[in-house]
Protein backbone atom coordinates (compact mmCIF):
# COMPACT_ATOMS: atom_id res chain seq x y z
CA UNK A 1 -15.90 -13.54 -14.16
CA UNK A 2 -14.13 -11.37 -11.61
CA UNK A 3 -12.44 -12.03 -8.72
CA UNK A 4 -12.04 -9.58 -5.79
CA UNK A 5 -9.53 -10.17 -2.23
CA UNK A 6 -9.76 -8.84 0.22
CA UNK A 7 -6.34 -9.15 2.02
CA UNK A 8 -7.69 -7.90 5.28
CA UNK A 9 -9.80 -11.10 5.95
CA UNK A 10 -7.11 -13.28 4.34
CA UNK A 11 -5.58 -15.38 7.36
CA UNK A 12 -3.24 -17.27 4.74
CA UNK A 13 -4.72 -20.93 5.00
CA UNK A 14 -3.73 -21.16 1.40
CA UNK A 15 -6.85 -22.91 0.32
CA UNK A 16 -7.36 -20.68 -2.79
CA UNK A 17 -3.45 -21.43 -3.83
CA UNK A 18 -3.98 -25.23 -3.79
CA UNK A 19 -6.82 -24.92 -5.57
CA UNK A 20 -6.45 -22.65 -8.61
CA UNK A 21 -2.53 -22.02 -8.49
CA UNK A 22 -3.23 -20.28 -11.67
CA UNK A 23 -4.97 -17.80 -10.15
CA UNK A 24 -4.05 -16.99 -6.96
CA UNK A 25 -0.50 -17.34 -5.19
CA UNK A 26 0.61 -15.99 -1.42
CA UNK A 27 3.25 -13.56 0.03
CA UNK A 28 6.10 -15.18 1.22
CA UNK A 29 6.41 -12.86 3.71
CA UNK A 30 2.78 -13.77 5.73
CA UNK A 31 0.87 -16.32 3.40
CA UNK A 32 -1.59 -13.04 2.30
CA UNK A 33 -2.98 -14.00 -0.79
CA UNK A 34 -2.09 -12.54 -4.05
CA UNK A 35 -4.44 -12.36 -6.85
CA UNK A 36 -2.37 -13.42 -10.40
CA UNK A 37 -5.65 -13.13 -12.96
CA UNK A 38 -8.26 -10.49 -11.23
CA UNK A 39 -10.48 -11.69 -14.58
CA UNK A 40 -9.18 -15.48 -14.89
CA UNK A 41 -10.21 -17.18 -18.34
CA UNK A 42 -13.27 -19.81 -18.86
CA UNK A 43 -11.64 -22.76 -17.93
CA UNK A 44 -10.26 -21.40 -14.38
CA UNK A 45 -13.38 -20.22 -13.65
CA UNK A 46 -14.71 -23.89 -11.55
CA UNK A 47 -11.52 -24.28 -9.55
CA UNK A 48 -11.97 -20.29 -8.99
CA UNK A 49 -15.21 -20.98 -7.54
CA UNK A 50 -14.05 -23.83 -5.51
CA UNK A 51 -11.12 -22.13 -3.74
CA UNK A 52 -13.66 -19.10 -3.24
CA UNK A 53 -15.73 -22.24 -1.22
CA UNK A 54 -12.58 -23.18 0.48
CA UNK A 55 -11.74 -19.66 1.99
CA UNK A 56 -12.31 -19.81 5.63
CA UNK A 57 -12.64 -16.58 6.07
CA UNK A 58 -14.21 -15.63 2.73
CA UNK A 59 -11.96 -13.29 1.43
CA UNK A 60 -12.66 -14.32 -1.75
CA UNK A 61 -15.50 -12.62 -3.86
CA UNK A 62 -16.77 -14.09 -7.35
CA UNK A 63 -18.51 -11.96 -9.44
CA UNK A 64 -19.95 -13.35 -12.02
């Protein structure tokens, strides 16, 4: 698995953060999100997948 942001689209709602806090994090400065594991390990990968649901704005992009 890969993961791919795009900060653009982020808006900061923080889903992905609350969801796989291993994975992703935000800015302080704006709530952007920041990616911590671009290639996460297996058992991330279902909470990756969920916060990639969660996105509002879908800046989230699994590849699989």
């Amino acid at each position: 698995m890969r993961i791919i942001v795009d900060t653009e689209w982020c808006t900061g709602s923080g889903q992905c953060a609350l969801t796989a806090a291993d994975v992703f994090d935000q800015r302080d400065e704006d709530g952007t999100v920041v990616l911590l594991q671009p290639e996460p390990p297996a058992e991330a990968h279902e909470a990756v997948r969920q916060a990639a649901l969660l996105c509002p704005t879908r800046a989230i992009q699994v590849v699989e």
